[in-house]
PDB file of N, CA and C in Angstrom:
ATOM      1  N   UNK A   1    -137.817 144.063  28.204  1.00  0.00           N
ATOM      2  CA  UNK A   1    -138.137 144.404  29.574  1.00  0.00           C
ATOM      3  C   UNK A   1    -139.646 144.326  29.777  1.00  0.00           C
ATOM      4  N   UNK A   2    -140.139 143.917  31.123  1.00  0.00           N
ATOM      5  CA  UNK A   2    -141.257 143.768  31.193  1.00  0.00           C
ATOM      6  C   UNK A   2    -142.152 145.296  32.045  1.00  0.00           C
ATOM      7  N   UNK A   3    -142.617 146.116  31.743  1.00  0.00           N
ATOM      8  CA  UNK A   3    -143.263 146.895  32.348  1.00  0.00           C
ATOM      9  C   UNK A   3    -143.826 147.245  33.705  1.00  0.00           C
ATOM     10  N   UNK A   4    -143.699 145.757  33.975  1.00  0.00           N
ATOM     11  CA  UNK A   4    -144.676 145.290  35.482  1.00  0.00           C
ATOM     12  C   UNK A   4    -143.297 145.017  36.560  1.00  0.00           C
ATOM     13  N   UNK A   5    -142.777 144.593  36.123  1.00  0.00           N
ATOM     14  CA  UNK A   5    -141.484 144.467  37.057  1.00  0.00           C
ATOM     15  C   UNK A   5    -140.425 145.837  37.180  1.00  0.00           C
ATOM     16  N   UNK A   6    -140.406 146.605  36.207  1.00  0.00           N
ATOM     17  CA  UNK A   6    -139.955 147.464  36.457  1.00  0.00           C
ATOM     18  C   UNK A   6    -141.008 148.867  37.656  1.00  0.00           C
ATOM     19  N   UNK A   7    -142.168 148.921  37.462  1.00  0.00           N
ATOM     20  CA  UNK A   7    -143.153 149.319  38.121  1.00  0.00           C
ATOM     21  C   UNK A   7    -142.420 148.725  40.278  1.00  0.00           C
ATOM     22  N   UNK A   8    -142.532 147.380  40.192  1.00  0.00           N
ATOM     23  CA  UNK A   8    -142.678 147.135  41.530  1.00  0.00           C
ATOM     24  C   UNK A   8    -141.218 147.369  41.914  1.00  0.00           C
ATOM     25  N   UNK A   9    -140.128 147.402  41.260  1.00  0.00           N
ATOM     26  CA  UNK A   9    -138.538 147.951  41.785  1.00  0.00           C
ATOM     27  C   UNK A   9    -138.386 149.365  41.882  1.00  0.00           C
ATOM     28  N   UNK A  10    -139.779 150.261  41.645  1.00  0.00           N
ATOM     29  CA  UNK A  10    -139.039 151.667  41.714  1.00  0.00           C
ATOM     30  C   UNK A  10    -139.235 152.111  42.764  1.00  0.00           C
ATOM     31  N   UNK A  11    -138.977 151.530  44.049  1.00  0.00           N
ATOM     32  CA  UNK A  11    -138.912 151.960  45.058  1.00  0.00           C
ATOM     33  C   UNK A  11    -137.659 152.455  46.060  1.00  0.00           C
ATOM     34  N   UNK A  12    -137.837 153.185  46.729  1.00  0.00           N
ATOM     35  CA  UNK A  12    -136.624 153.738  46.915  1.00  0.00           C
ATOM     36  C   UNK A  12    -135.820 153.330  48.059  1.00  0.00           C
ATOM     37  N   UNK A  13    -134.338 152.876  47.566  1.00  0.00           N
ATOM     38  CA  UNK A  13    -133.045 151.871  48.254  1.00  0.00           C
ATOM     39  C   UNK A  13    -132.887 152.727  49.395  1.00  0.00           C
ATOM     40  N   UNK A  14    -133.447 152.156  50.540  1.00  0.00           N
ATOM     41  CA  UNK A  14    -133.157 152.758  52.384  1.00  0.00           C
ATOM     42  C   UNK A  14    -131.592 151.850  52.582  1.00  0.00           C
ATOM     43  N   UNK A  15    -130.262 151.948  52.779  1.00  0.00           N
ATOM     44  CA  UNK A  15    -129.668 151.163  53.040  1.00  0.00           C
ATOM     45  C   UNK A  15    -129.960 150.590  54.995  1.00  0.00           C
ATOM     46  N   UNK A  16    -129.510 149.679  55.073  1.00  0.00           N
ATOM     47  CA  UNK A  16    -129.629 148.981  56.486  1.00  0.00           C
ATOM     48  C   UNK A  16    -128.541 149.661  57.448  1.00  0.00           C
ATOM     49  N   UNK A  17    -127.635 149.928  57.568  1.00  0.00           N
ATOM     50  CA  UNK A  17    -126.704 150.676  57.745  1.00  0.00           C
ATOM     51  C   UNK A  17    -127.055 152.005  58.266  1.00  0.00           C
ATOM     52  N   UNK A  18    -127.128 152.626  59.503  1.00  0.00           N
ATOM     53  CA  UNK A  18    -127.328 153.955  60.130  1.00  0.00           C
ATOM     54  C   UNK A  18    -125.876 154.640  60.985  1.00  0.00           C
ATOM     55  N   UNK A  19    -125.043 155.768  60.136  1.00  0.00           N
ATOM     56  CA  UNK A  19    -124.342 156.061  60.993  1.00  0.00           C
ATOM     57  C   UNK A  19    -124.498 157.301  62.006  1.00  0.00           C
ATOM     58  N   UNK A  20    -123.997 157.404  63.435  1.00  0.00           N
ATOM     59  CA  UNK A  20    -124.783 157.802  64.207  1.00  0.00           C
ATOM     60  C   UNK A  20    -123.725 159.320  64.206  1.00  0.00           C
ATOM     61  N   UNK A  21    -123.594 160.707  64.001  1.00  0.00           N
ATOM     62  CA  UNK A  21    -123.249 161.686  64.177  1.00  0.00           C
ATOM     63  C   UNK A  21    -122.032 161.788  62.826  1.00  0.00           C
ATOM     64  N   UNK A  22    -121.333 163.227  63.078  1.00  0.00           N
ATOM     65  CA  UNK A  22    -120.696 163.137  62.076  1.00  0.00           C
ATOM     66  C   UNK A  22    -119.204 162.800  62.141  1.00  0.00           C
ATOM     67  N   UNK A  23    -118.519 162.247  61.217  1.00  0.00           N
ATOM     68  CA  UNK A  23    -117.156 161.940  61.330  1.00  0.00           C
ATOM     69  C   UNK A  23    -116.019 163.097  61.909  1.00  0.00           C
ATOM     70  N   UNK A  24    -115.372 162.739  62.840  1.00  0.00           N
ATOM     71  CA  UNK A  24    -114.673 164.260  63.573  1.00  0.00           C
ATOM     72  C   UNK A  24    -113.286 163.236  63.538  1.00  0.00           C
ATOM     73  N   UNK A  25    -112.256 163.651  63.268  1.00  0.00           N
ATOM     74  CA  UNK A  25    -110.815 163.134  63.233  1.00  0.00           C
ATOM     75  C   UNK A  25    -109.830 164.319  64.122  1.00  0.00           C
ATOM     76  N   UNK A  26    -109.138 163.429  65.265  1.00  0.00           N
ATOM     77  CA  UNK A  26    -108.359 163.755  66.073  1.00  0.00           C
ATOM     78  C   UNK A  26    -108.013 164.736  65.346  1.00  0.00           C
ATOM     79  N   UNK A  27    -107.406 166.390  66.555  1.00  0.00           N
ATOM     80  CA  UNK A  27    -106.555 167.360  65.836  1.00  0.00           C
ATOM     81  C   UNK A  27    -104.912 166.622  65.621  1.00  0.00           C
ATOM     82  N   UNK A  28    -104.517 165.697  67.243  1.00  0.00           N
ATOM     83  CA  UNK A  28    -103.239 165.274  67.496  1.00  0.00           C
ATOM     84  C   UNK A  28    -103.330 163.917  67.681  1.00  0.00           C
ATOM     85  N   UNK A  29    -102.171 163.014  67.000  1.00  0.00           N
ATOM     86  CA  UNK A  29    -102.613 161.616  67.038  1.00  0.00           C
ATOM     87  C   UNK A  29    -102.098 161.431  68.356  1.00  0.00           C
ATOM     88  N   UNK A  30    -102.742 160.257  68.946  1.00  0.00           N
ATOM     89  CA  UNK A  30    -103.036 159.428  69.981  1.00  0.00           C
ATOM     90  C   UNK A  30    -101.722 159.084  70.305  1.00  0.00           C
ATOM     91  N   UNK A  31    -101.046 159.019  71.707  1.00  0.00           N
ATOM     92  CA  UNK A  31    -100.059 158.726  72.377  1.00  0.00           C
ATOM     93  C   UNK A  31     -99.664 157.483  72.560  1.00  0.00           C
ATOM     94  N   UNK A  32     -98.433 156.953  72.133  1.00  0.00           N
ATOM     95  CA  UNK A  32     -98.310 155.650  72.005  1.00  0.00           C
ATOM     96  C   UNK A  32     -98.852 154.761  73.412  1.00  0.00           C
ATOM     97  N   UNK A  33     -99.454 153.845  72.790  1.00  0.00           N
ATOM     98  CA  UNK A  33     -99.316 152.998  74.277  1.00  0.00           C
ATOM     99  C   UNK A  33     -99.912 151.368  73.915  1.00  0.00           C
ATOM    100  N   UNK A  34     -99.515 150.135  75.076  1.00  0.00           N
ATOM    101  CA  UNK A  34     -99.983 149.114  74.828  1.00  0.00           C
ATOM    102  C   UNK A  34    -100.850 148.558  74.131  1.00  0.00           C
ATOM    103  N   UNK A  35    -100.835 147.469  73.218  1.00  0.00           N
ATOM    104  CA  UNK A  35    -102.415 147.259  73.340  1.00  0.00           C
ATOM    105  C   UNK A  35    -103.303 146.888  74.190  1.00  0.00           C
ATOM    106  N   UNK A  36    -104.806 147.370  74.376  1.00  0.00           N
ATOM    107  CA  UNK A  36    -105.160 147.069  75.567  1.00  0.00           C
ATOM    108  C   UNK A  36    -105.422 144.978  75.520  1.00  0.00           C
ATOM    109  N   UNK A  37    -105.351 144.499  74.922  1.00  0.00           N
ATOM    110  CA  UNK A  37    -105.700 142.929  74.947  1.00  0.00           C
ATOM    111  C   UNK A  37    -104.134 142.682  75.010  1.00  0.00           C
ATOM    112  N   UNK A  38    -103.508 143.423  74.808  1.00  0.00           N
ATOM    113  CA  UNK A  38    -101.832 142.408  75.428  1.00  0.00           C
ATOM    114  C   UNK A  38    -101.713 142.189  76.757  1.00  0.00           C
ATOM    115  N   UNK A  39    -100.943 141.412  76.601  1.00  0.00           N
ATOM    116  CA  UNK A  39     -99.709 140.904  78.115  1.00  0.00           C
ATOM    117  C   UNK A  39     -99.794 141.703  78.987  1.00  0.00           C
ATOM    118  N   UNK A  40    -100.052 141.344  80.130  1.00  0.00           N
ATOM    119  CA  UNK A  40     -98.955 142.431  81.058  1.00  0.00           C
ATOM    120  C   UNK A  40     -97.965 142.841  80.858  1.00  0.00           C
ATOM    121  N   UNK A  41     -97.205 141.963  81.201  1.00  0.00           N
ATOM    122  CA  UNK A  41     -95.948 142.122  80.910  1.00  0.00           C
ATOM    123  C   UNK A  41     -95.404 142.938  79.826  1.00  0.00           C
ATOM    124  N   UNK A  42     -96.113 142.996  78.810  1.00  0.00           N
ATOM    125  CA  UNK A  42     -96.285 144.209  77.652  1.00  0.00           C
ATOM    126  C   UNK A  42     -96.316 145.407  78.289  1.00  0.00           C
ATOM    127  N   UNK A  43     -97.551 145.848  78.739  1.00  0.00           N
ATOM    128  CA  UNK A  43     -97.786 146.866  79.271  1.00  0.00           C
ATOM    129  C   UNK A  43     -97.197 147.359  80.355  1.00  0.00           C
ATOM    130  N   UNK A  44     -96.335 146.834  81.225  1.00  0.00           N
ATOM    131  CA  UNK A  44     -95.357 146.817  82.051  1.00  0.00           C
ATOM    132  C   UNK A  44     -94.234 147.402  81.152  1.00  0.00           C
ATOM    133  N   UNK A  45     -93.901 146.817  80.674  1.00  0.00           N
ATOM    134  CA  UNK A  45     -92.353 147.373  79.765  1.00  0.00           C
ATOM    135  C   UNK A  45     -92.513 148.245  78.431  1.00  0.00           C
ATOM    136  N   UNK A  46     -93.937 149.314  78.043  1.00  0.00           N
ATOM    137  CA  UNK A  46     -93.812 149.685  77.187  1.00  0.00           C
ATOM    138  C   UNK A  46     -92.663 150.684  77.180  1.00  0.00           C
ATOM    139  N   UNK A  47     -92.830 151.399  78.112  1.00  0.00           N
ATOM    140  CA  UNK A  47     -92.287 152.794  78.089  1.00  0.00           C
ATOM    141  C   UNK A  47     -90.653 152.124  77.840  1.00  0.00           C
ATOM    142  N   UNK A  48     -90.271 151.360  78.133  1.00  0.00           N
ATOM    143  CA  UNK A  48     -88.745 150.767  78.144  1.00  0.00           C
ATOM    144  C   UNK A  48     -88.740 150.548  76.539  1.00  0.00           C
ATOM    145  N   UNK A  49     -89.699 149.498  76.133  1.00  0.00           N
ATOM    146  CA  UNK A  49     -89.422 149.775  74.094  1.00  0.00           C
ATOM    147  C   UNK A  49     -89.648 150.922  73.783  1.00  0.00           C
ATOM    148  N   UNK A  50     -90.592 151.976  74.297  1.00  0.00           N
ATOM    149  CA  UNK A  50     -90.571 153.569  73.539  1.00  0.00           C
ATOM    150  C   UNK A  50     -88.913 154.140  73.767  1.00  0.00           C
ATOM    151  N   UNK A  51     -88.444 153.944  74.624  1.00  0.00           N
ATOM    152  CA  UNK A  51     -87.264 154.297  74.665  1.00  0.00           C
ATOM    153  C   UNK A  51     -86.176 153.990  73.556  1.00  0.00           C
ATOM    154  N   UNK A  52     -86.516 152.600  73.795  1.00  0.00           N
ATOM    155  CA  UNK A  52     -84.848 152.022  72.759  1.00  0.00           C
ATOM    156  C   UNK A  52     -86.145 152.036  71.654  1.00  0.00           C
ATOM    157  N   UNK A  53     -87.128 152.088  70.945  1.00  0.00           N
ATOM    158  CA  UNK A  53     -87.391 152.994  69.719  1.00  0.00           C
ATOM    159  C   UNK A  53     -87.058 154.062  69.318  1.00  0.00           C
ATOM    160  N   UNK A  54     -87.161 155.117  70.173  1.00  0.00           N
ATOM    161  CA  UNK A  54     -86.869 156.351  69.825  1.00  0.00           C
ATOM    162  C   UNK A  54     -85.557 156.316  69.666  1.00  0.00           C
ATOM    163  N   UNK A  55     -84.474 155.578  70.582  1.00  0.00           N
ATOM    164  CA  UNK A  55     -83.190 155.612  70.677  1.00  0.00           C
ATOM    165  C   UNK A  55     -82.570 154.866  69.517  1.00  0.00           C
ATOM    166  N   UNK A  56     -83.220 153.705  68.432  1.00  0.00           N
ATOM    167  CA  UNK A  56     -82.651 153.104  67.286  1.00  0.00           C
ATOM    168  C   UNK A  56     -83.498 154.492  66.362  1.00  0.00           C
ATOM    169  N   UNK A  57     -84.317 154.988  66.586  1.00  0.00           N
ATOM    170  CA  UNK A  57     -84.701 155.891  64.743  1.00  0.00           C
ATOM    171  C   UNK A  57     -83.850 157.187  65.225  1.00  0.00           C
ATOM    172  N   UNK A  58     -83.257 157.652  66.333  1.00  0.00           N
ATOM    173  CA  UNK A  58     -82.132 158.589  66.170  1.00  0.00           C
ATOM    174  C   UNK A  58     -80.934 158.297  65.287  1.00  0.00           C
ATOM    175  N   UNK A  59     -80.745 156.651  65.942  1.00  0.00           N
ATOM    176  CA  UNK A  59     -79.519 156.233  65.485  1.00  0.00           C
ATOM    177  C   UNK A  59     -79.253 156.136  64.330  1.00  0.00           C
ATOM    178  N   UNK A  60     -80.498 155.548  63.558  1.00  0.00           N
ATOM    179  CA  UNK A  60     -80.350 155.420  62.062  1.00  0.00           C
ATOM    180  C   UNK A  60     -80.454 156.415  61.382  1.00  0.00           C
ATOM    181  N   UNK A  61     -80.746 157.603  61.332  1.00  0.00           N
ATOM    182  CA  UNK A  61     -80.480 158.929  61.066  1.00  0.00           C
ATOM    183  C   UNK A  61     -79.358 159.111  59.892  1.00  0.00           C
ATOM    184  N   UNK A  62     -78.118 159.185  60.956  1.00  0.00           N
ATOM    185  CA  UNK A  62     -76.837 159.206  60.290  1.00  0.00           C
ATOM    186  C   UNK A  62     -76.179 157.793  60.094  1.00  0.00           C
ATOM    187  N   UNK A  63     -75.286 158.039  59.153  1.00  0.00           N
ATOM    188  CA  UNK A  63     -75.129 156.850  58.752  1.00  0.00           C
ATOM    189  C   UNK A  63     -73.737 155.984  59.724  1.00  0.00           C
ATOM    190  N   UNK A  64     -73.321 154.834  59.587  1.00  0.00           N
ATOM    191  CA  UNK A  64     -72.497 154.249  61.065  1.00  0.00           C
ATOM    192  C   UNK A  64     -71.146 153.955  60.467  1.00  0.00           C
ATOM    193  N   UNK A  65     -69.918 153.958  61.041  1.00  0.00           N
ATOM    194  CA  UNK A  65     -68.840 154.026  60.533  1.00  0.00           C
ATOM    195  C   UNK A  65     -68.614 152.004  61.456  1.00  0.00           C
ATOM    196  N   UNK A  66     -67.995 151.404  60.381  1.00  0.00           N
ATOM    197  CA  UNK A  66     -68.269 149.878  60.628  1.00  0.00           C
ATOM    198  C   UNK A  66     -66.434 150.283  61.410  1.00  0.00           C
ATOM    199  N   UNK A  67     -66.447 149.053  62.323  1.00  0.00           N
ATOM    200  CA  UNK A  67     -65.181 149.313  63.505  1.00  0.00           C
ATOM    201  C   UNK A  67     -64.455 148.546  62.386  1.00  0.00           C
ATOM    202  N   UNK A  68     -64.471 147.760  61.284  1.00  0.00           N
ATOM    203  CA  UNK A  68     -63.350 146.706  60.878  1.00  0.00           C
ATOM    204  C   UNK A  68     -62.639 147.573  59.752  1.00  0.00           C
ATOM    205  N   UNK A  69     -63.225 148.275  58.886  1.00  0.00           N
ATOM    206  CA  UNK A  69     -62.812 148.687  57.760  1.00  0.00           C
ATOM    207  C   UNK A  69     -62.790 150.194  57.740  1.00  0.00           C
ATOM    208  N   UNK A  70     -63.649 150.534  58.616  1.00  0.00           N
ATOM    209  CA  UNK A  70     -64.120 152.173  58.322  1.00  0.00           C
ATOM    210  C   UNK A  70     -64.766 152.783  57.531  1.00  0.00           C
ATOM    211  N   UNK A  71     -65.695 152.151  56.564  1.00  0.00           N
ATOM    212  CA  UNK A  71     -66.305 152.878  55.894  1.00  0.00           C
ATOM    213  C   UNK A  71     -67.948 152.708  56.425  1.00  0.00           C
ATOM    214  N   UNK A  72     -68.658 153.728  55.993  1.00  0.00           N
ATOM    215  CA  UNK A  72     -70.147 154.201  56.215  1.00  0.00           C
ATOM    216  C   UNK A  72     -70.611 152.876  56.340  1.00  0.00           C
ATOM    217  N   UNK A  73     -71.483 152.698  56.897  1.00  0.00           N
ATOM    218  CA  UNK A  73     -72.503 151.836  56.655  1.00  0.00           C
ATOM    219  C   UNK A  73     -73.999 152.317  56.887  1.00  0.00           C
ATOM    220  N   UNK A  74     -74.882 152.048  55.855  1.00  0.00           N
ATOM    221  CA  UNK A  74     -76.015 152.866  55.743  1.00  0.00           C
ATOM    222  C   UNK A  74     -77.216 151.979  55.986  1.00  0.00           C
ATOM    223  N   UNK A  75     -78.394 152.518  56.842  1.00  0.00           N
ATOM    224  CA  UNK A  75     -79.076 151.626  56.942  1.00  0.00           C
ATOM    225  C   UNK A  75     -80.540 151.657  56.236  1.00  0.00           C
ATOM    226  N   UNK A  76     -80.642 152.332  55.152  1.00  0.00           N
ATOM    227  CA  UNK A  76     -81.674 152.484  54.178  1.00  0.00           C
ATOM    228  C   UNK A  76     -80.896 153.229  52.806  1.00  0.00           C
ATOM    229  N   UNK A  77     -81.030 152.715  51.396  1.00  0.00           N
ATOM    230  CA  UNK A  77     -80.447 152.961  50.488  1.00  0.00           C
ATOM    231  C   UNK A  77     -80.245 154.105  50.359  1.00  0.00           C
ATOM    232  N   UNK A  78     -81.427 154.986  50.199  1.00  0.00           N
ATOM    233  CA  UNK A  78     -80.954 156.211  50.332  1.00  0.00           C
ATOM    234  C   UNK A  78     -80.311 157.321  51.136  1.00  0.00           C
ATOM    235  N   UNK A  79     -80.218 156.776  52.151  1.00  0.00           N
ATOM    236  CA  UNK A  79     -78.957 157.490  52.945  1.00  0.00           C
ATOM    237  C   UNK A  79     -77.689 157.207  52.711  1.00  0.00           C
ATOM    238  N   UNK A  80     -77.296 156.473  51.407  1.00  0.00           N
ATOM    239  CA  UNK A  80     -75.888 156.182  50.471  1.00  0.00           C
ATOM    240  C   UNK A  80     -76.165 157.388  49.553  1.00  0.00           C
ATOM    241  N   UNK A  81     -74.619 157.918  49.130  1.00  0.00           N
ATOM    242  CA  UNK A  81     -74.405 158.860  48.044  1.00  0.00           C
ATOM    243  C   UNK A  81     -75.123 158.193  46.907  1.00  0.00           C
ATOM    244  N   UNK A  82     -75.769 159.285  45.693  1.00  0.00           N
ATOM    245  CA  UNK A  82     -76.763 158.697  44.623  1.00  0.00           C
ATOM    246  C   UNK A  82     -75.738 158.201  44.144  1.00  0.00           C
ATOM    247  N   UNK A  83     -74.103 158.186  43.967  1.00  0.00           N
ATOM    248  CA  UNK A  83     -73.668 157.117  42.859  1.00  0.00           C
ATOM    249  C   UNK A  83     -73.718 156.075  43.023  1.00  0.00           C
ATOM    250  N   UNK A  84     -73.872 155.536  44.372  1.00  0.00           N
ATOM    251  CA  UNK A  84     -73.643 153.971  44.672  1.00  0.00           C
ATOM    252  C   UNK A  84     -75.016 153.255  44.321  1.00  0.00           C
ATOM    253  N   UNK A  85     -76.500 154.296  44.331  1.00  0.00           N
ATOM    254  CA  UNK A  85     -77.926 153.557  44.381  1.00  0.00           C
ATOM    255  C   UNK A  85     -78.523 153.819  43.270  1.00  0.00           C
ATOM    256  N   UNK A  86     -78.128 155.021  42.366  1.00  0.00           N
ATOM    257  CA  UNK A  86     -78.681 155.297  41.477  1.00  0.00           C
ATOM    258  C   UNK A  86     -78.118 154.972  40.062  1.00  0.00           C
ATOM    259  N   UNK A  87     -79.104 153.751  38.902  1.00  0.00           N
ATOM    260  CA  UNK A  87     -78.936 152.973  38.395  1.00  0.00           C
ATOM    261  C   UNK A  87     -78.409 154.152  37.236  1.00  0.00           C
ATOM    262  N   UNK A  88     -78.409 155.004  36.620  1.00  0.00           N
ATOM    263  CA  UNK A  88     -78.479 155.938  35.865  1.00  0.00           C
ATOM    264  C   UNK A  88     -77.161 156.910  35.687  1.00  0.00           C
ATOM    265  N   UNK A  89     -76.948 156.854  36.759  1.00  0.00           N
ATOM    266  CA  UNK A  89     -75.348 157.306  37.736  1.00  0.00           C
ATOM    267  C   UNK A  89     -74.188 156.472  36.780  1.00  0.00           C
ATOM    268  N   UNK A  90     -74.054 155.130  36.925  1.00  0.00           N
ATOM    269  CA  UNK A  90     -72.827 153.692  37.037  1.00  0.00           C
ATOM    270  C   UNK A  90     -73.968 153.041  37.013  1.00  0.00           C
ATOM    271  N   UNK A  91     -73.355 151.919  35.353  1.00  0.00           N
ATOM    272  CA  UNK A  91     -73.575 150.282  35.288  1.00  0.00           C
ATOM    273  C   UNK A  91     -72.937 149.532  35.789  1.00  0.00           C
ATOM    274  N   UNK A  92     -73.446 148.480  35.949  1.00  0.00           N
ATOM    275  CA  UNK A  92     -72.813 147.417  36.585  1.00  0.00           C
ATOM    276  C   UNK A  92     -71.974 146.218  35.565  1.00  0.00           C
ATOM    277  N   UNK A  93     -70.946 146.305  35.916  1.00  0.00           N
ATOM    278  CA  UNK A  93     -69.839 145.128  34.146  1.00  0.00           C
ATOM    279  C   UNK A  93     -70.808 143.757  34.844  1.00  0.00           C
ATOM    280  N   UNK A  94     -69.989 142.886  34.093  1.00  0.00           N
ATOM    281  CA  UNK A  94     -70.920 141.188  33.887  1.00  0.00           C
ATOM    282  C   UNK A  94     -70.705 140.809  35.271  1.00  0.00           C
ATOM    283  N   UNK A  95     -68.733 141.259  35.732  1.00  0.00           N
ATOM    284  CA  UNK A  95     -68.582 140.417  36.885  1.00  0.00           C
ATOM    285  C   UNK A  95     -69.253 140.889  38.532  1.00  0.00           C
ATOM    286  N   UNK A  96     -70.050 142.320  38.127  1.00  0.00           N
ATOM    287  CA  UNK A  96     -70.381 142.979  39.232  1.00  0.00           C
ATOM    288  C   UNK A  96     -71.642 142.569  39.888  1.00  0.00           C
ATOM    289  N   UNK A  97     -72.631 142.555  38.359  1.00  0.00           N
ATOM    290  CA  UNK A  97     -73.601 141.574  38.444  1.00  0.00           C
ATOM    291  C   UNK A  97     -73.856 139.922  38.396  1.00  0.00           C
ATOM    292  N   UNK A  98     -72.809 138.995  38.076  1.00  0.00           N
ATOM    293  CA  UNK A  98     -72.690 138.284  38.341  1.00  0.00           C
ATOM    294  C   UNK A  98     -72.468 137.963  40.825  1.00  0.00           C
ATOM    295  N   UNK A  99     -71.707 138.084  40.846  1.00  0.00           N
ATOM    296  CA  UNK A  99     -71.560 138.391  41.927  1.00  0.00           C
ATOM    297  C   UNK A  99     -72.377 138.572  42.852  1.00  0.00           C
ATOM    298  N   UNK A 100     -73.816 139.689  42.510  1.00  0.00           N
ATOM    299  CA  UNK A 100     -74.829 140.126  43.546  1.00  0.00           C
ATOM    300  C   UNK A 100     -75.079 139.218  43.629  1.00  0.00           C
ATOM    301  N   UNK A 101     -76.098 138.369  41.881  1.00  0.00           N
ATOM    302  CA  UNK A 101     -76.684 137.007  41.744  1.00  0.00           C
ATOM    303  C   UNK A 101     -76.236 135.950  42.385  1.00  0.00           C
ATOM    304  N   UNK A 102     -75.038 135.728  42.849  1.00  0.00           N
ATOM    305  CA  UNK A 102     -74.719 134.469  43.489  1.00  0.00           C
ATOM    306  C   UNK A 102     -74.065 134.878  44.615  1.00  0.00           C
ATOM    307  N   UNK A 103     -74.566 136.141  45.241  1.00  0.00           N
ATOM    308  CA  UNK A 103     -74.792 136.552  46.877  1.00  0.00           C
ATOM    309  C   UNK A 103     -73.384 136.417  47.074  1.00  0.00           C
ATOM    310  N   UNK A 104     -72.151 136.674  46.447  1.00  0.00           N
ATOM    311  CA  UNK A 104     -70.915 136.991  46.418  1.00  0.00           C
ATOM    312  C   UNK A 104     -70.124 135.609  46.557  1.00  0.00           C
ATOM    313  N   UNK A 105     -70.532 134.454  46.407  1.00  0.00           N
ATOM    314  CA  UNK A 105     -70.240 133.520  45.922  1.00  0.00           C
ATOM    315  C   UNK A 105     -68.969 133.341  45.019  1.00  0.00           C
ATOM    316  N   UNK A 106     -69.411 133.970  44.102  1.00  0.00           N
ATOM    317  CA  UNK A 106     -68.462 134.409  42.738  1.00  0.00           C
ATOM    318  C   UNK A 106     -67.251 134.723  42.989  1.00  0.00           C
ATOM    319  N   UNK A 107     -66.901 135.779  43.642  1.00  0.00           N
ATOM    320  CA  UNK A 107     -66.127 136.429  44.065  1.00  0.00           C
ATOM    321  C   UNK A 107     -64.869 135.695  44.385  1.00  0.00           C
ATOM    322  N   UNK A 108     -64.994 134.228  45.044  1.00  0.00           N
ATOM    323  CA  UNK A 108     -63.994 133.838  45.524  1.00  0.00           C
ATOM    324  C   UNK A 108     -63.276 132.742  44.486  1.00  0.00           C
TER     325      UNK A 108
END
């Protein structure tokens, strides 16, 4: 190391960067709404998608009884009983996993 160069770097790092007051974070988050650079037509029909949003994450809640067969149909894994999702629960034989792999292909 050279003595002289270390001498003219010991000066002290000002970054360029000034932030202006201190960081304050909402008590309650912000109310849904458009973006302001969208469509009209966006912003015209939000309140109509807040609706049928709110009205599909009720729905998916509980789980849906299918009209052909009658059984559950679930629309996130874990809203199935742990025996059907949980690997630890029930293995799967050759022909069970065969089957997923070729997207039920197999089967027939």
């Amino acid at each position: 190391m050279h003595p002289s160069l270390r001498v003219c770097s010991a000066r002290v790092h000002t970054p360029l960067i000034h932030f202006i007051g201190k960081r304050q974070w909402p008590a309650k988050p912000e109310p849904p709404h458009a973006h302001p650079a969208g469509p009209a037509e966006y912003k015209a029909h939000f309140s109509d998608f807040l609706k049928k949003f709110q009205y599909s994450r009720s729905q998916s809640v509980a789980p849906k009884k299918a009209e052909d067969d009658g059984h559950d149909v679930y629309q996130e894994f874990w809203q199935a009983p742990v025996r059907l999702w949980n690997p630890r629960v029930r293995e799967l034989s050759e022909e069970e996993m065969e089957a997923v792999l070729s997207g039920g292909a197999s089967l027939r």
